[in-house]
N, C-alpha and C. Protein backbone atom coordinates (compact mmCIF):
# COMPACT_ATOMS: atom_id res chain seq x y z
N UNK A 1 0.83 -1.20 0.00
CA UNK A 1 0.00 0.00 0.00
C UNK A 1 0.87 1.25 0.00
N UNK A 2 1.98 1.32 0.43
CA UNK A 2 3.12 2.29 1.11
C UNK A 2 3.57 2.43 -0.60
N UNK A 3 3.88 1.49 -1.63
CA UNK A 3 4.09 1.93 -2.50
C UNK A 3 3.31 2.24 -3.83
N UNK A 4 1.80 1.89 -3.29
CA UNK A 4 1.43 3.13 -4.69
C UNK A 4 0.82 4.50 -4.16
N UNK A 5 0.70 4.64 -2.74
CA UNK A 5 1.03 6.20 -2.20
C UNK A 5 2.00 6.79 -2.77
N UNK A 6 2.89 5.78 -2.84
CA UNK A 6 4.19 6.67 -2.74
C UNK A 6 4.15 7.17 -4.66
N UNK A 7 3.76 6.31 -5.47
CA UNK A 7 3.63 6.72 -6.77
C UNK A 7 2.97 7.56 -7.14
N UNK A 8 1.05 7.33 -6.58
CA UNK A 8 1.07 8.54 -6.42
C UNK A 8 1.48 9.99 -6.43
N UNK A 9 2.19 10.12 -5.28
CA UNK A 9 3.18 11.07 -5.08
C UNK A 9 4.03 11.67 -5.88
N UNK A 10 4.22 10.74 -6.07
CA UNK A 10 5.36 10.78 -7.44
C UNK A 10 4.84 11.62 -8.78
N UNK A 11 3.96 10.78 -9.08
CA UNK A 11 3.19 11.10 -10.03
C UNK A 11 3.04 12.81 -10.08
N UNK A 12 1.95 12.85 -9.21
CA UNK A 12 1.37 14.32 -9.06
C UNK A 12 2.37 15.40 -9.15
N UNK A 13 3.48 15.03 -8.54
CA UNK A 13 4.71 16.12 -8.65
C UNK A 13 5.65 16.07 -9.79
N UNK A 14 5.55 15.36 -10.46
CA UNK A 14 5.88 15.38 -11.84
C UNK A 14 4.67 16.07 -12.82
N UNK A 15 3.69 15.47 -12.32
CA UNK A 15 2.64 16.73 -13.23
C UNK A 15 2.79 18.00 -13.01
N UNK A 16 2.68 18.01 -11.67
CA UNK A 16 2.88 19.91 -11.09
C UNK A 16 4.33 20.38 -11.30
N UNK A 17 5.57 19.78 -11.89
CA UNK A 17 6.65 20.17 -11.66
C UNK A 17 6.54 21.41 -12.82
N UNK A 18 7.46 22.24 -12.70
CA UNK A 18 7.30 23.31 -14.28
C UNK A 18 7.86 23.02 -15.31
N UNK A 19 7.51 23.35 -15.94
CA UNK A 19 8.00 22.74 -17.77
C UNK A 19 7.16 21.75 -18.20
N UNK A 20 6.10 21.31 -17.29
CA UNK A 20 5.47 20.00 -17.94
C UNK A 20 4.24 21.03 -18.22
N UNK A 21 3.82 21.81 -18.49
CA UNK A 21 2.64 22.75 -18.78
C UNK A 21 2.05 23.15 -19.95
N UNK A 22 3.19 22.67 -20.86
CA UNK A 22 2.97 22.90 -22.45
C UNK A 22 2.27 22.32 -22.69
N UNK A 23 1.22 22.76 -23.78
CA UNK A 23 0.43 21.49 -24.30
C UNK A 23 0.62 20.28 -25.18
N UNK A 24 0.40 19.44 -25.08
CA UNK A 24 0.60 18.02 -25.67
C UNK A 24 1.27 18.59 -27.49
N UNK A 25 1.89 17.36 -28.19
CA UNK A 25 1.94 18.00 -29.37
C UNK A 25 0.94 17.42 -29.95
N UNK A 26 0.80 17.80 -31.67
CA UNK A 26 0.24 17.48 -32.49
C UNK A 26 -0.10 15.49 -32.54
N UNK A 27 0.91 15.20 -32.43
CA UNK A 27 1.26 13.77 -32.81
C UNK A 27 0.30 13.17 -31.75
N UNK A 28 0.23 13.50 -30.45
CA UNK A 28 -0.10 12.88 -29.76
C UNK A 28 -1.48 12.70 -29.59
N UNK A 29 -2.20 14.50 -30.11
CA UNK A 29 -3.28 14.46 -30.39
C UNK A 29 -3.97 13.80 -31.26
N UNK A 30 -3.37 13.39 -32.05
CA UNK A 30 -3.64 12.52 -33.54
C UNK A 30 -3.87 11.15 -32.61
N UNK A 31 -3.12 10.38 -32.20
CA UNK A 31 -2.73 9.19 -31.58
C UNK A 31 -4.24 9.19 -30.90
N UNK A 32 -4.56 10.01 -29.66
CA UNK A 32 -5.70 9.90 -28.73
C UNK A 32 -6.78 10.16 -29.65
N UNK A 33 -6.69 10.82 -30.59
CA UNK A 33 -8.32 11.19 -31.49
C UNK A 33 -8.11 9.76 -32.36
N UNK A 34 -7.60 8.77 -32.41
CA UNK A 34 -7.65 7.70 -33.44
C UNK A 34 -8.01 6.42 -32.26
N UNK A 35 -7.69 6.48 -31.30
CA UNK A 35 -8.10 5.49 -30.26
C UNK A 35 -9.27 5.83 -29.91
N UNK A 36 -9.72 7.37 -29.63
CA UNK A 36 -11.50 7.26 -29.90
C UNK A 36 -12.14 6.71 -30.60
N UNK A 37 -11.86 7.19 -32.17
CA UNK A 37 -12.54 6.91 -32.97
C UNK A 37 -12.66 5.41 -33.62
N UNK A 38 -11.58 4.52 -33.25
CA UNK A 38 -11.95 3.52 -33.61
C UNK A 38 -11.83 1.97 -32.46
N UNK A 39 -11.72 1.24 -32.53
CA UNK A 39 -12.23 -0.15 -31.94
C UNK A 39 -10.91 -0.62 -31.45
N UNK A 40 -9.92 -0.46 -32.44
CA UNK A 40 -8.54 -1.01 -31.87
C UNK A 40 -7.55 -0.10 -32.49
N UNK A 41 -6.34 0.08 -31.53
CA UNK A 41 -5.57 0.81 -31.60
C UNK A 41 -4.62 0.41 -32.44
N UNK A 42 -3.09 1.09 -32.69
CA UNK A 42 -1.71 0.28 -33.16
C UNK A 42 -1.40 -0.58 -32.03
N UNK A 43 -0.99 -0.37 -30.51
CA UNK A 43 -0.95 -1.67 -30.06
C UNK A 43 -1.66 -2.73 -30.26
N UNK A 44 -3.07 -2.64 -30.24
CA UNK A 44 -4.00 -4.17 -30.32
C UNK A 44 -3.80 -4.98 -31.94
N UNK A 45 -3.15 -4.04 -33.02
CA UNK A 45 -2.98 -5.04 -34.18
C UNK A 45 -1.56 -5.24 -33.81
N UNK A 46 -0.89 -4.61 -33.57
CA UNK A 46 0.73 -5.79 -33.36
C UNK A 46 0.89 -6.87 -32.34
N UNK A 47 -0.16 -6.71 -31.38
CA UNK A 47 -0.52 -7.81 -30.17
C UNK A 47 -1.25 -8.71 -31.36
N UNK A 48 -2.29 -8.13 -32.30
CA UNK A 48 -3.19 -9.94 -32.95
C UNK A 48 -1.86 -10.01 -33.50
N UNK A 49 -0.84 -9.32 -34.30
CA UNK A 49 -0.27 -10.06 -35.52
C UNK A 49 0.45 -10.79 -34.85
N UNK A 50 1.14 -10.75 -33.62
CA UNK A 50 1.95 -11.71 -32.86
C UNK A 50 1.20 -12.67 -32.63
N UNK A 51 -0.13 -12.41 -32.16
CA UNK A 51 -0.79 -13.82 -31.88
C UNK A 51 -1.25 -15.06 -32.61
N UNK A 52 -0.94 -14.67 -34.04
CA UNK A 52 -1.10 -15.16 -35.53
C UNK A 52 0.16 -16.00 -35.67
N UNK A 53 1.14 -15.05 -35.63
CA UNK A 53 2.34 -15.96 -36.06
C UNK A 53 2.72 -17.05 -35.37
N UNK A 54 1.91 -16.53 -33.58
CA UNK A 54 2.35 -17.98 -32.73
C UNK A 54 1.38 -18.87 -33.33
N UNK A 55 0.59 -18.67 -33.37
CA UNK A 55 -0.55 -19.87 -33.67
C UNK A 55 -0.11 -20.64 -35.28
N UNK A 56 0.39 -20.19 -35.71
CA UNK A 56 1.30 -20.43 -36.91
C UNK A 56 2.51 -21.46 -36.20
N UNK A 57 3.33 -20.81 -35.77
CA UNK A 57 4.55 -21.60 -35.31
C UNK A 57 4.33 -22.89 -34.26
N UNK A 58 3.14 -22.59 -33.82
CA UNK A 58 2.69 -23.58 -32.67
C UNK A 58 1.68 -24.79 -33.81
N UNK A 59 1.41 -24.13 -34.72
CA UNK A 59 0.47 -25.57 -35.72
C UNK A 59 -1.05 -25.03 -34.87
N UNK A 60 -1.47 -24.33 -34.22
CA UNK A 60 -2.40 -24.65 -33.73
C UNK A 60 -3.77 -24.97 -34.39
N UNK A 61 -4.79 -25.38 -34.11
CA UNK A 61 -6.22 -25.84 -34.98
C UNK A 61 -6.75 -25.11 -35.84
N UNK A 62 -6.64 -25.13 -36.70
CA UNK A 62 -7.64 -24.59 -37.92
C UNK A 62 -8.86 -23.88 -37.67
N UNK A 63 -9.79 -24.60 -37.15
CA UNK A 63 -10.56 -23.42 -36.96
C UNK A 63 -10.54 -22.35 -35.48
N UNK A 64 -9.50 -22.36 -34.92
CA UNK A 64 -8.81 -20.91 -34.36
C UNK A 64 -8.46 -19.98 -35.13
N UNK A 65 -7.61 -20.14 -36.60
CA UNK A 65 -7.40 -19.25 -37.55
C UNK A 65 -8.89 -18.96 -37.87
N UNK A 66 -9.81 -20.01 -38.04
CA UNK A 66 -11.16 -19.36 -38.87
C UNK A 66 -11.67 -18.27 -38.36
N UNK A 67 -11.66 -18.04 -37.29
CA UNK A 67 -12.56 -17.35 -36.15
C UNK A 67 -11.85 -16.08 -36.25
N UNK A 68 -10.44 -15.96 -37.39
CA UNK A 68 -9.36 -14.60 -37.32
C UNK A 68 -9.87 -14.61 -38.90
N UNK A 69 -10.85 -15.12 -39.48
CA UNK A 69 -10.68 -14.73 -40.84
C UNK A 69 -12.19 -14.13 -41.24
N UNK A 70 -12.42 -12.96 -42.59
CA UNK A 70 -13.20 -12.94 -42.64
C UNK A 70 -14.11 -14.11 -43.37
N UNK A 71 -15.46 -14.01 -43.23
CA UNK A 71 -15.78 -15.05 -44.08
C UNK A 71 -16.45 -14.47 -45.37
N UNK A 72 -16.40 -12.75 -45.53
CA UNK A 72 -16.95 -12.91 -47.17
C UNK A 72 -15.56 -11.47 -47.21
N UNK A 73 -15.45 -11.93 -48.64
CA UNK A 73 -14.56 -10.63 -49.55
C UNK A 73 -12.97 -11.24 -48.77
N UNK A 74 -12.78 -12.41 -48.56
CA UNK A 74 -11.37 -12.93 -48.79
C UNK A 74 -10.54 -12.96 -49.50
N UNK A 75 -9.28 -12.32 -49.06
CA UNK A 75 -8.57 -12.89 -50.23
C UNK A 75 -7.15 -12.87 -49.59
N UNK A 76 -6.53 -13.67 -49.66
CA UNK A 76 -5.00 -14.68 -48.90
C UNK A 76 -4.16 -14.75 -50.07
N UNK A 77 -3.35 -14.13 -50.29
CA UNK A 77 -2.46 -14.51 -51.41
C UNK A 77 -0.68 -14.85 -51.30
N UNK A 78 -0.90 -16.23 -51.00
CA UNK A 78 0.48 -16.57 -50.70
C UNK A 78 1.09 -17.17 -52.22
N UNK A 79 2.50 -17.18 -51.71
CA UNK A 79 3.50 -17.27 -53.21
C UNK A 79 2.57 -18.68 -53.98
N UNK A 80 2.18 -19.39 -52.87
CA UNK A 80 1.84 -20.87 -53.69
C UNK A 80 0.01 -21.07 -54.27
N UNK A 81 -0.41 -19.77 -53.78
CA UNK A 81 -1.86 -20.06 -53.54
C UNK A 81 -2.47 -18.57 -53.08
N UNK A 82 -3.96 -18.45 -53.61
CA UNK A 82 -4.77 -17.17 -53.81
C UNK A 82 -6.11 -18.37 -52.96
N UNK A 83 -6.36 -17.85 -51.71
CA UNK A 83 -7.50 -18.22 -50.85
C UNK A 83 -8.32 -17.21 -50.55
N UNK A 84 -9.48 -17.67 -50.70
CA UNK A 84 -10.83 -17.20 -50.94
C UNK A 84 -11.62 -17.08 -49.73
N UNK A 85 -11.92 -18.61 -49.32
CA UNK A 85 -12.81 -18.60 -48.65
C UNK A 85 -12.36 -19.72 -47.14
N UNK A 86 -13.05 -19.76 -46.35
CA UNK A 86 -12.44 -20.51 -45.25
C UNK A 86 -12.09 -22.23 -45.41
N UNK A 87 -13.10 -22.45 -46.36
CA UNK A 87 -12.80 -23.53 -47.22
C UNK A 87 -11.10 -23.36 -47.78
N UNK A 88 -10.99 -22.82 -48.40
CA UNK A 88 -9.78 -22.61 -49.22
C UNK A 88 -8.76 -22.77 -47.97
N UNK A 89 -8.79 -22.19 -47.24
CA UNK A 89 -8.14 -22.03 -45.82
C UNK A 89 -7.47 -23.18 -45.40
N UNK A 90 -8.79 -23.91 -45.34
CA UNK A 90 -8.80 -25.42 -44.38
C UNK A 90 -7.83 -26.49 -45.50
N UNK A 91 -8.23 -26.08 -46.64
CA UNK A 91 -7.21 -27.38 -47.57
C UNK A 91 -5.63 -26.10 -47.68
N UNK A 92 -5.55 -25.45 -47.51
CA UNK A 92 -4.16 -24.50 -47.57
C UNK A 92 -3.10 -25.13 -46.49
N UNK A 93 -4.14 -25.14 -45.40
CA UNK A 93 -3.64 -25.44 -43.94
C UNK A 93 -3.33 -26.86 -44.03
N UNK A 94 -4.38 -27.64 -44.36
CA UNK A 94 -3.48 -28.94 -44.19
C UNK A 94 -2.63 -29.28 -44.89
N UNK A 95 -2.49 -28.84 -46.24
CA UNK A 95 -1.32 -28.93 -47.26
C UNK A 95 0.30 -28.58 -46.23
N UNK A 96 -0.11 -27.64 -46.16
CA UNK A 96 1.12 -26.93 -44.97
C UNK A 96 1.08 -28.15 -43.84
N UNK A 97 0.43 -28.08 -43.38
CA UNK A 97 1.09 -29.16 -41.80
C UNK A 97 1.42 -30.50 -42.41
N UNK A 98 0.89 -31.02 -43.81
CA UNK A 98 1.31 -32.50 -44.30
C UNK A 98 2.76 -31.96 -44.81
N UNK A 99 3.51 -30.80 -45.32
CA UNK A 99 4.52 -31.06 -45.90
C UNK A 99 5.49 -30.51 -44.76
N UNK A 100 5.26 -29.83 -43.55
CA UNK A 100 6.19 -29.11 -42.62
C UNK A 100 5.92 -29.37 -41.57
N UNK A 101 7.00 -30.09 -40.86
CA UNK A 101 7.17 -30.62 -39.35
C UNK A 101 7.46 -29.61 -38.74
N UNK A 102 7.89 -28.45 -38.86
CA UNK A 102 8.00 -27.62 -37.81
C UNK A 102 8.67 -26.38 -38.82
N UNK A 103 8.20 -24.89 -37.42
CA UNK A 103 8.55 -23.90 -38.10
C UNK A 103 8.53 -22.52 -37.24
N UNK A 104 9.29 -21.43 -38.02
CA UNK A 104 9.19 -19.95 -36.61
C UNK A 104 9.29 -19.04 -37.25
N UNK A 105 8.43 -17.99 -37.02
CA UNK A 105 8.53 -16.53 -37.64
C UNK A 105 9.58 -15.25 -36.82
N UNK A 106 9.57 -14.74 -37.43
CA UNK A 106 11.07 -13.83 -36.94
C UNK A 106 10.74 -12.84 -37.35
N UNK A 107 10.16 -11.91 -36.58
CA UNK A 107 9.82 -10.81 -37.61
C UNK A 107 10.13 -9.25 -37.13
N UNK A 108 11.17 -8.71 -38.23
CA UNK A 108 11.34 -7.93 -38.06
C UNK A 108 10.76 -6.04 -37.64
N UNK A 109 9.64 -6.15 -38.47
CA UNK A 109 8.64 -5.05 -38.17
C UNK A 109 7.76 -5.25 -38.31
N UNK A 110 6.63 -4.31 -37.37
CA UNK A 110 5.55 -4.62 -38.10
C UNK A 110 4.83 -2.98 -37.83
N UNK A 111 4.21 -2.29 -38.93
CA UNK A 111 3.93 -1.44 -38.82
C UNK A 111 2.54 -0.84 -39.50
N UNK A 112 1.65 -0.41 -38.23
CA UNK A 112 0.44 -0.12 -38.57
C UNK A 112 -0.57 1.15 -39.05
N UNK A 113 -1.25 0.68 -39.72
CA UNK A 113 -1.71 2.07 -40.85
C UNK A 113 -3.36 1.95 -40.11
N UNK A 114 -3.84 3.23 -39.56
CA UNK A 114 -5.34 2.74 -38.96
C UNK A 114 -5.80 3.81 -39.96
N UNK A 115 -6.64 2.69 -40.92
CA UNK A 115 -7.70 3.35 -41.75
C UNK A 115 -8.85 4.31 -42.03
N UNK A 116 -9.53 4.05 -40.46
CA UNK A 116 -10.61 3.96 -40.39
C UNK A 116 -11.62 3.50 -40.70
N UNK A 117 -13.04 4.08 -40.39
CA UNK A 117 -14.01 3.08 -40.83
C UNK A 117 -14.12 1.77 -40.48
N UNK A 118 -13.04 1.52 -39.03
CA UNK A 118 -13.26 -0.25 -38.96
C UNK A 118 -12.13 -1.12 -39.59
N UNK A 119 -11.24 0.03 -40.39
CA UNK A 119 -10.02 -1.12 -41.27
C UNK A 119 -8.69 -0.31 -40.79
N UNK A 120 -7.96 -1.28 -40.64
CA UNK A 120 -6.06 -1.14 -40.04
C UNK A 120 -5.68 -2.18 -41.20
N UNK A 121 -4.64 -1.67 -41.12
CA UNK A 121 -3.22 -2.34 -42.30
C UNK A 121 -2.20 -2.64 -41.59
N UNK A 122 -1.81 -3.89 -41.75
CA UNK A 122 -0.59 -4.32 -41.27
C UNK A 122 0.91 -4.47 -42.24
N UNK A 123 1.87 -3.59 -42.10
CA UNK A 123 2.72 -4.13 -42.78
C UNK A 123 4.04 -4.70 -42.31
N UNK A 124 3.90 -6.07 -42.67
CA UNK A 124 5.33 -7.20 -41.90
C UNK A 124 6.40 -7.38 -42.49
N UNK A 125 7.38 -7.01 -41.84
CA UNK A 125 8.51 -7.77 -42.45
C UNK A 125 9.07 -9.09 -41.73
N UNK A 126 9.42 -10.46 -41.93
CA UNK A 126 10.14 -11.12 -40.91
C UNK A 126 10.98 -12.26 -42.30
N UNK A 127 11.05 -13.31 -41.26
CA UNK A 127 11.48 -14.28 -41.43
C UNK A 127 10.91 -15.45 -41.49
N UNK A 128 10.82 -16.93 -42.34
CA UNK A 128 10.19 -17.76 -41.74
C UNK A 128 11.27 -18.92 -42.05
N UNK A 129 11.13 -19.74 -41.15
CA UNK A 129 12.20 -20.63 -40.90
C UNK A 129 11.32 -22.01 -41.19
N UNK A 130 11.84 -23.03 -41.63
CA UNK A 130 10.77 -24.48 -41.37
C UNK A 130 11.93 -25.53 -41.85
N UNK A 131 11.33 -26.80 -41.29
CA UNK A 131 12.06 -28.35 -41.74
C UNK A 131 10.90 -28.63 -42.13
N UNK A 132 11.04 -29.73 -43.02
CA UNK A 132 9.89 -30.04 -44.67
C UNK A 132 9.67 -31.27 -43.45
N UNK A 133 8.99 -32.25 -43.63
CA UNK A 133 8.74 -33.39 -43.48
C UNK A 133 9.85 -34.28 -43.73
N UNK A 134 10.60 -34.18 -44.96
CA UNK A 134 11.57 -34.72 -45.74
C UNK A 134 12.52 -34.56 -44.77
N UNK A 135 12.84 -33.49 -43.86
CA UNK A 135 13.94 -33.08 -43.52
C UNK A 135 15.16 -31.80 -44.04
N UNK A 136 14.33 -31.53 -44.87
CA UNK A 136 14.70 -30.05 -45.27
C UNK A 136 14.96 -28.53 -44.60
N UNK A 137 15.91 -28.23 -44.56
CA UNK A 137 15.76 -26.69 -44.00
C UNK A 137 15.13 -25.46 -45.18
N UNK A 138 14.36 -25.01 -44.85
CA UNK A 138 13.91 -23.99 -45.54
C UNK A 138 14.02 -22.54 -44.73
N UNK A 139 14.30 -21.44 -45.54
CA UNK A 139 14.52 -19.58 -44.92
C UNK A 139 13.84 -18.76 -46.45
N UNK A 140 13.01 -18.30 -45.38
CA UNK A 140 12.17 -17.34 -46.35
C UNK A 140 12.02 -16.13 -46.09
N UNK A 141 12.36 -15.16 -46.41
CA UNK A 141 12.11 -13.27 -45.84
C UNK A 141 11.19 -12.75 -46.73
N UNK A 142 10.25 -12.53 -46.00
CA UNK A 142 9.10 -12.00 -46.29
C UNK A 142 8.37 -10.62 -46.15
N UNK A 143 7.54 -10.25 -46.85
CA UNK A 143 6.99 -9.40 -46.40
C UNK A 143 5.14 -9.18 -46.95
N UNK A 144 4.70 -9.02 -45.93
CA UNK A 144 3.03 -8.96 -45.78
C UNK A 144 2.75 -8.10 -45.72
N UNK A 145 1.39 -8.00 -46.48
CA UNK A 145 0.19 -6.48 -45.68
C UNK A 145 -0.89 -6.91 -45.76
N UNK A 146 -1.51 -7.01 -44.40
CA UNK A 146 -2.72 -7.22 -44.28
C UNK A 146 -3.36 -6.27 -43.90
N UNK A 147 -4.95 -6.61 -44.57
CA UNK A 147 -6.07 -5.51 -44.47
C UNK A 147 -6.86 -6.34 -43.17
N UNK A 148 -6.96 -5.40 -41.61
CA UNK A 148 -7.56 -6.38 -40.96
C UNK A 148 -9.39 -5.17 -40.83
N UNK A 149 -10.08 -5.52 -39.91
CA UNK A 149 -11.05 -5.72 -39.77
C UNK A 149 -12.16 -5.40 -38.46
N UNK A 150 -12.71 -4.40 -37.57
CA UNK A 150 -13.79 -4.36 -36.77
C UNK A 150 -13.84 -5.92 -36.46
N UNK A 151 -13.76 -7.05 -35.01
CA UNK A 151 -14.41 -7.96 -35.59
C UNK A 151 -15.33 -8.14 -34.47
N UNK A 152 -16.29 -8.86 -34.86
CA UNK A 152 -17.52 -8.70 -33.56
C UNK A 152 -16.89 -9.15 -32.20
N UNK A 153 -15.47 -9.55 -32.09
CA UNK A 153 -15.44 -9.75 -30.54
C UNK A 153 -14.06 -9.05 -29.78
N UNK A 154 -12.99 -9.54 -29.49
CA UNK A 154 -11.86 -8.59 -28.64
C UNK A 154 -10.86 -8.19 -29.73
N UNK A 155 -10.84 -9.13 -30.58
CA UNK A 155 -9.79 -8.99 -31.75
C UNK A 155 -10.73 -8.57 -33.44
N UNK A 156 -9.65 -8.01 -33.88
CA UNK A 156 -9.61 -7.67 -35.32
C UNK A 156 -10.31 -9.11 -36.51
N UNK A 157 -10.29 -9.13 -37.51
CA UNK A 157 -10.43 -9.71 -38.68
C UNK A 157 -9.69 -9.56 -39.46
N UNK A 158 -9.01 -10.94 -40.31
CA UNK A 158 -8.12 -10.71 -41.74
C UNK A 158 -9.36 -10.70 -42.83
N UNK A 159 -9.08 -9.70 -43.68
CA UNK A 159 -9.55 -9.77 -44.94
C UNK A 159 -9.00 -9.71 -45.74
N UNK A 160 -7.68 -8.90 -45.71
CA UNK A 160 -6.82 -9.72 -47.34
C UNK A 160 -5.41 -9.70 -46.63
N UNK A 161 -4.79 -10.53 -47.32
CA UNK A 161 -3.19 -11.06 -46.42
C UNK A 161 -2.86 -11.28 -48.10
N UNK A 162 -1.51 -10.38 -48.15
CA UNK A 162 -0.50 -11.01 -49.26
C UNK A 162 0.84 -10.91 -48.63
N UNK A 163 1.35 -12.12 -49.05
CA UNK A 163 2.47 -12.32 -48.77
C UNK A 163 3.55 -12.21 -50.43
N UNK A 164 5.10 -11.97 -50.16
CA UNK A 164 6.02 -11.71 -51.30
C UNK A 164 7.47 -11.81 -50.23
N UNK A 165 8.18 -11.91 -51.36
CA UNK A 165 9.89 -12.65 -50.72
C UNK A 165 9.96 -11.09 -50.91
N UNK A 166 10.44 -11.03 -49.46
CA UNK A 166 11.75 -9.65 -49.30
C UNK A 166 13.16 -9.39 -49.53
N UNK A 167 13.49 -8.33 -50.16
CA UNK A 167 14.81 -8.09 -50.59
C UNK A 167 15.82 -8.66 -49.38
């Protein structure tokens, strides 16, 4: 208890100290008028996109991804394949877990564009690492932009994901 008095404290006298009196800048105002106005912020899409790639690296169930996808005006466009619909999804996905025993994303940035209207853009750069089934090492540098989505519950929606090899 003794120490969030004491933060408190802290606090308040750092507000009241002088020089902190100026008003906020521009940037920041921008930042707080965009977290009003919409549903999820830039933190909450770099928290889903992390939560994507684990569920990726972890193999997790298929229809956990479904529940991250939209189900009309899809479109997934990876180097091997243009997916549509959640259908498309479900045979994408198992293609992938029949040919790759394991795998990890590495990703270097990720940087978010809030649209409005309900739509954020993700743009990724990383890495993806995998062993084939065969026993293969595979390294891929990538880069994504996804269009995500309002979605009726704590998290966002994918509606279009393309992926392309990065320089």
């Amino acid at each position: 208890m003794k120490r969030i008095g004491l933060s408190i404290i802290l606090l308040s006298l750092y507000i009241a100290a002088p020089g902190n009196t100026e008003p906020p800048p521009a940037t920041y105002r921008e930042a707080v008028q965009r977290q009003l106005q919409n549903k999820f912020n830039e933190n909450d899409i770099v928290s889903f996109v992390y939560q994507v790639y684990s569920m990726y690296d972890r193999h997790a169930p298929v229809d956990r991804f479904l529940a991250l996808l939209a189900s009309r005006n899809l479109e997934m466009r990876f180097p091997e394949a243009t997916l549509r619909s959640h259908a498309d999804f479900k045979r994408w996905y198992a293609e992938v877990g029949k040919a790759i025993a394991s795998n990890t994303h590495t990703l270097e940035s990720v940087k978010v564009t809030i649209l409005g209207g309900g739509r954020y853009q993700a743009d990724i750069v990383g890495t993806w690492q995998a062993e084939s089934r065969k026993g293969e090492y595979i390294v891929f540098k990538f880069r994504q932009r996804w269009t995500l989505l309002d979605g009726p519950g704590k998290k966002p929606i994918i509606q279009g994901y393309t992926v392309e090899a990065a320089d």
